[in-house]
C-alpha atoms as a PDB file:
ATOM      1  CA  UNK A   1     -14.070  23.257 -17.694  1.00  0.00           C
ATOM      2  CA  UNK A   2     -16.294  20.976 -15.120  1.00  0.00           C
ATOM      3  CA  UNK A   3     -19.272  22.912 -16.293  1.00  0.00           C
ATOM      4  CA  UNK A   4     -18.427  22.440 -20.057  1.00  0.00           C
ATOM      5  CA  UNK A   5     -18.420  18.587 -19.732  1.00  0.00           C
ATOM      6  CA  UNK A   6     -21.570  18.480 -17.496  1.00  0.00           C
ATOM      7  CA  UNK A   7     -23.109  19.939 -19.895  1.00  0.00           C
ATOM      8  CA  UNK A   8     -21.980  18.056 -23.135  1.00  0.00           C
ATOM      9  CA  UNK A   9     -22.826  14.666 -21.017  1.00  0.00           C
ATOM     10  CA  UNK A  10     -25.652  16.326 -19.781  1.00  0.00           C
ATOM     11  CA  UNK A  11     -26.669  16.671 -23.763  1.00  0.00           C
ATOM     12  CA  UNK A  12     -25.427  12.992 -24.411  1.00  0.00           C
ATOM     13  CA  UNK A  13     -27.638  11.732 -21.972  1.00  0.00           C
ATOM     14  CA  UNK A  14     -30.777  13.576 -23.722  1.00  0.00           C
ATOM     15  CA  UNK A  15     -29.656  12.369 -26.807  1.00  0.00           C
ATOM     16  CA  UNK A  16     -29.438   8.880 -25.720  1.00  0.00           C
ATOM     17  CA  UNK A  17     -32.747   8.993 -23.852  1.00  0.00           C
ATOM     18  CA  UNK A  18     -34.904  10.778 -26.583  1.00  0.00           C
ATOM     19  CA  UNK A  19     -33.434   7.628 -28.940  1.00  0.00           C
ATOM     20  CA  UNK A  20     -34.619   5.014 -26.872  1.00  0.00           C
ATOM     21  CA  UNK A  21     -38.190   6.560 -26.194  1.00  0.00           C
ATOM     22  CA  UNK A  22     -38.456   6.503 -30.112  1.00  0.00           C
ATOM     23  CA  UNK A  23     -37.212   2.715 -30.368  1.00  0.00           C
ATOM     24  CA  UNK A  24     -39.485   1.779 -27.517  1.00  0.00           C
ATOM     25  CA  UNK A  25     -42.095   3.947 -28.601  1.00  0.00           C
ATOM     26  CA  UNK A  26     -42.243   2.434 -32.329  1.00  0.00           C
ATOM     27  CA  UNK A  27     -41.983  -1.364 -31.224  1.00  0.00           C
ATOM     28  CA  UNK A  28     -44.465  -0.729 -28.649  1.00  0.00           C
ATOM     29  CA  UNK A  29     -46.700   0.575 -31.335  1.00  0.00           C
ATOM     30  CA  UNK A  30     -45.973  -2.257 -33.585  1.00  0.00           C
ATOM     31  CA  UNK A  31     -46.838  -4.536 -31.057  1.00  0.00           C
ATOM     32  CA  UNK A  32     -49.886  -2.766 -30.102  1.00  0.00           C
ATOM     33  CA  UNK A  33     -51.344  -3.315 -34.208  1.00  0.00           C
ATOM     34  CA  UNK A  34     -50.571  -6.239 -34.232  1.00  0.00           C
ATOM     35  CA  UNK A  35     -52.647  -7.463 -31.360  1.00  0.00           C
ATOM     36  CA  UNK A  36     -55.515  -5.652 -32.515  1.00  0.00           C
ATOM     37  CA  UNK A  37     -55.193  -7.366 -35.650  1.00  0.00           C
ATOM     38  CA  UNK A  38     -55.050 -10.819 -34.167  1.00  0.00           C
ATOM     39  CA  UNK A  39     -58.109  -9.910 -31.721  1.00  0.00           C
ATOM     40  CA  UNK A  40     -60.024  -8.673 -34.640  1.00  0.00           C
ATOM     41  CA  UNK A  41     -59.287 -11.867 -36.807  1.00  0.00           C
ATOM     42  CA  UNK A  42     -59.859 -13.867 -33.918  1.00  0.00           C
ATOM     43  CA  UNK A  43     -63.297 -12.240 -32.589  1.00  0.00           C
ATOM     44  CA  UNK A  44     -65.273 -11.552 -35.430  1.00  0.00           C
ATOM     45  CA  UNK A  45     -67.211  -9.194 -33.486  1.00  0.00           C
ATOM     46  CA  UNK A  46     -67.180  -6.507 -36.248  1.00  0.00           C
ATOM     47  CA  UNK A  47     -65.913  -6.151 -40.416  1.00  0.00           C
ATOM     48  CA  UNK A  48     -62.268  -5.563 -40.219  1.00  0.00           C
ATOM     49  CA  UNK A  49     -60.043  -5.848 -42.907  1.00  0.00           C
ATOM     50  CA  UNK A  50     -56.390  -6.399 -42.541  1.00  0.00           C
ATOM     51  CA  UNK A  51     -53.376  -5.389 -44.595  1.00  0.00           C
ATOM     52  CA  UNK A  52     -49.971  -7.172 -44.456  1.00  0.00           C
ATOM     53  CA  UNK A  53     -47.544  -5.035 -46.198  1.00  0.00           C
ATOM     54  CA  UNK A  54     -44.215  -4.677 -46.130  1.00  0.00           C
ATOM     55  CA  UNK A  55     -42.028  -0.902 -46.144  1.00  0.00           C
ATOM     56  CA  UNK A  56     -40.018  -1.378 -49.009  1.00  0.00           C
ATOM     57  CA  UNK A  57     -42.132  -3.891 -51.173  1.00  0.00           C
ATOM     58  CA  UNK A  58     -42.503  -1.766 -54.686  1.00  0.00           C
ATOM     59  CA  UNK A  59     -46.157  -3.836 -54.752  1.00  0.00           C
ATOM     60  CA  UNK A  60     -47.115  -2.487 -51.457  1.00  0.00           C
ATOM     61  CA  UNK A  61     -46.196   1.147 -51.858  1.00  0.00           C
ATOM     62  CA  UNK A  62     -48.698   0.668 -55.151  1.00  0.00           C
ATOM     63  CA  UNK A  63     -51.358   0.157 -52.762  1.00  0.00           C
ATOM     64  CA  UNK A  64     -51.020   2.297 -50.018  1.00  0.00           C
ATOM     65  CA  UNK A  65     -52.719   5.470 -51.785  1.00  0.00           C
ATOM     66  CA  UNK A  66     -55.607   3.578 -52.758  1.00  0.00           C
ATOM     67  CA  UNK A  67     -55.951   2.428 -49.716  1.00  0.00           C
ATOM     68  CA  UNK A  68     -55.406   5.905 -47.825  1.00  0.00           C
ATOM     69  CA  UNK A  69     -58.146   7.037 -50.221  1.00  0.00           C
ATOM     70  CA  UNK A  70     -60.668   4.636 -49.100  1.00  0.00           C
ATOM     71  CA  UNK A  71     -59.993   5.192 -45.319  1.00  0.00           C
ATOM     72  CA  UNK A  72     -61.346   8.923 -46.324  1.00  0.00           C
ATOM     73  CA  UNK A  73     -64.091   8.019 -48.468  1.00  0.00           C
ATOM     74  CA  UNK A  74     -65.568   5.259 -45.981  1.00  0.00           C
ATOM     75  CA  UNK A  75     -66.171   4.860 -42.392  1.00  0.00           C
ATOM     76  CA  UNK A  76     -68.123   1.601 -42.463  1.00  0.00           C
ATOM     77  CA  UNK A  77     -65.082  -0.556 -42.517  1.00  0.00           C
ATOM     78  CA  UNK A  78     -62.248  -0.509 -40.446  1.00  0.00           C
ATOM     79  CA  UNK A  79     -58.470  -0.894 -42.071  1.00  0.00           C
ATOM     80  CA  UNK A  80     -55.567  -2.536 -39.654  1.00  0.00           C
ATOM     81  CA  UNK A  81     -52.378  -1.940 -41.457  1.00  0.00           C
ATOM     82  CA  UNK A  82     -49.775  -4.541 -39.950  1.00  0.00           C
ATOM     83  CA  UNK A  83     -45.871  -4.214 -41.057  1.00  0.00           C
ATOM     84  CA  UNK A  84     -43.834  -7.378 -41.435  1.00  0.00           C
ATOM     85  CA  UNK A  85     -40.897  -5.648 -41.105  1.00  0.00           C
ATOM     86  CA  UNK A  86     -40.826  -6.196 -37.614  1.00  0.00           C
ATOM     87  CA  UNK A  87     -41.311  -9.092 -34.899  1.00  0.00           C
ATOM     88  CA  UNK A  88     -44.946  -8.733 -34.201  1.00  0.00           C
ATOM     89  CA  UNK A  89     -46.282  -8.268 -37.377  1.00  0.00           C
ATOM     90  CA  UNK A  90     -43.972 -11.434 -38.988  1.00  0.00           C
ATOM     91  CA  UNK A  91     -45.009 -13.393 -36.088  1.00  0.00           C
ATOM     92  CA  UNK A  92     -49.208 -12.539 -37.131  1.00  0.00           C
ATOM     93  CA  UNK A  93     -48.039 -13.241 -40.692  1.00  0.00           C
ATOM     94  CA  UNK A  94     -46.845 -16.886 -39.880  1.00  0.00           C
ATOM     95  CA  UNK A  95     -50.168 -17.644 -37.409  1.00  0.00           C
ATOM     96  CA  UNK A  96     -52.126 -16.414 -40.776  1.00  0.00           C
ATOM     97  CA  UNK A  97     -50.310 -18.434 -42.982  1.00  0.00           C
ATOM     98  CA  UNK A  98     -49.467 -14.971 -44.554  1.00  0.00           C
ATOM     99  CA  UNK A  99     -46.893 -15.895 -47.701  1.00  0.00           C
ATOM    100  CA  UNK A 100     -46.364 -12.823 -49.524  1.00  0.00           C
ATOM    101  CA  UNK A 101     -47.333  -9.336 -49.263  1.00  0.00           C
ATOM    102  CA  UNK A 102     -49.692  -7.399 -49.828  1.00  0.00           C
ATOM    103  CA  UNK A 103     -51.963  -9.705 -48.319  1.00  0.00           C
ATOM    104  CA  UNK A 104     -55.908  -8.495 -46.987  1.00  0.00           C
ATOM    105  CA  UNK A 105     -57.901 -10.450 -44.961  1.00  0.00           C
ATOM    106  CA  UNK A 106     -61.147  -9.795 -43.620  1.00  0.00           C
ATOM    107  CA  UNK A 107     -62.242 -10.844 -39.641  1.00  0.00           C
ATOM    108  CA  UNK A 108     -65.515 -11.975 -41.061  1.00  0.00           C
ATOM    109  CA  UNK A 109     -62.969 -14.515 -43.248  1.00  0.00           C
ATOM    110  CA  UNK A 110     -59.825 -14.848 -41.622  1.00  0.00           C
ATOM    111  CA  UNK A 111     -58.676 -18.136 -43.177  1.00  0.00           C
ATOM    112  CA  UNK A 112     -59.360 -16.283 -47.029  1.00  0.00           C
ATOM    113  CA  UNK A 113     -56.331 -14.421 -48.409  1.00  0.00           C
ATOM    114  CA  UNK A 114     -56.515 -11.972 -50.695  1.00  0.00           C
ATOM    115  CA  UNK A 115     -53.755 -11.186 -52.643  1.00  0.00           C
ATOM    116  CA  UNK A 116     -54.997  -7.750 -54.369  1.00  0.00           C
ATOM    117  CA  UNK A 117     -51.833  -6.765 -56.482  1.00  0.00           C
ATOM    118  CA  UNK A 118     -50.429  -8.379 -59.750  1.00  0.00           C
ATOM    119  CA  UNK A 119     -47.455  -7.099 -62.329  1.00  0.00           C
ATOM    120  CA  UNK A 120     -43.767  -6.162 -61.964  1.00  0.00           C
ATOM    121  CA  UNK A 121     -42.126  -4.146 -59.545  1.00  0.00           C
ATOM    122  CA  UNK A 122     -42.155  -1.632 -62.521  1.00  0.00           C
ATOM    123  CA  UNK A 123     -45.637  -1.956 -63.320  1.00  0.00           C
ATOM    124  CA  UNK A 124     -47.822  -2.896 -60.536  1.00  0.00           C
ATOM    125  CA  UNK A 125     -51.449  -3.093 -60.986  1.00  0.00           C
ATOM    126  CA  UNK A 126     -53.941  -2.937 -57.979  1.00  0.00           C
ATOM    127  CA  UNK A 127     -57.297  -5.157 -57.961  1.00  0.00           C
ATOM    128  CA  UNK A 128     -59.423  -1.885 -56.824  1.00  0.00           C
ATOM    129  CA  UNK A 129     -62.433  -3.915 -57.651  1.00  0.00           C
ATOM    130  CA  UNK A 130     -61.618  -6.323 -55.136  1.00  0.00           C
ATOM    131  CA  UNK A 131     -60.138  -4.307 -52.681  1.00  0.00           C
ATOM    132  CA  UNK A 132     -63.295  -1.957 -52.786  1.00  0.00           C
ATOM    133  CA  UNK A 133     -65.309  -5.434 -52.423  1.00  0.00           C
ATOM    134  CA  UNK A 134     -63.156  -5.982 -49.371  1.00  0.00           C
ATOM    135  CA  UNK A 135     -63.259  -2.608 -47.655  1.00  0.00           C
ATOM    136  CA  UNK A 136     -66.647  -2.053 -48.189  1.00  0.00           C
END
């Protein structure tokens, strides 16, 4: 009996643990991004380009293949992707004056938004001349 429930709080405990790592491990990444996005607005060392999107905006998810596509095709730019569904990346949003998403900015530029999608949620339509002119 003892050895059963060791055991199934010895599992609890694992389970608990291996939870928290993820939580800790996601915000820490989060945070992470979105420091290298602010140093890379706020440097201008190098062309950076910056993409505020948002997980379940229908504008955003338009955008994110086109945008996976050019991170193959080109290595001359750099893309920082930067979530606002979560502290660190809202917080970058506000210092950016960031209103709605998706937003690109470039580090060479950082005060020019560029909103790159238009339509309805049904029908979005993606600026790929602009964002091309942007990532490249």
């Amino acid at each position: 009996m003892n050895k059963r429930l060791l055991l199934v709080l010895g599992l609890i405990l694992m389970a608990c643990a291996s939870v928290l790592f993820t939580v800790w491990h996601v915000n820490a990444t989060h945070v992470k991004t979105a420091r290298l996005a602010d140093y890379a607005l706020e440097s201008k060392e190098e062309k950076v380009t910056i993409l505020f999107y948002r997980d379940d905006c229908p504008y955003c998810s338009a955008l994110m293949p086109y945008i996976d596509e050019l991170e193959h095709k080109t290595s001359a730019q750099k893309i920082i992707r930067v979530s606002t569904n979560n502290q660190p990346g809202k917080s970058l949003a506000v210092k950016y004056k960031i209103k709605t998403v998706p937003t690109m900015i470039l580090s060479s530029e950082p005060t020019k938004l560029y909103s790159v999608t238009s339509g309805s949620p049904n029908n979005v339509k993606v600026d790929r001349q602009l964002v091309d002119r942007l990532v490249k």
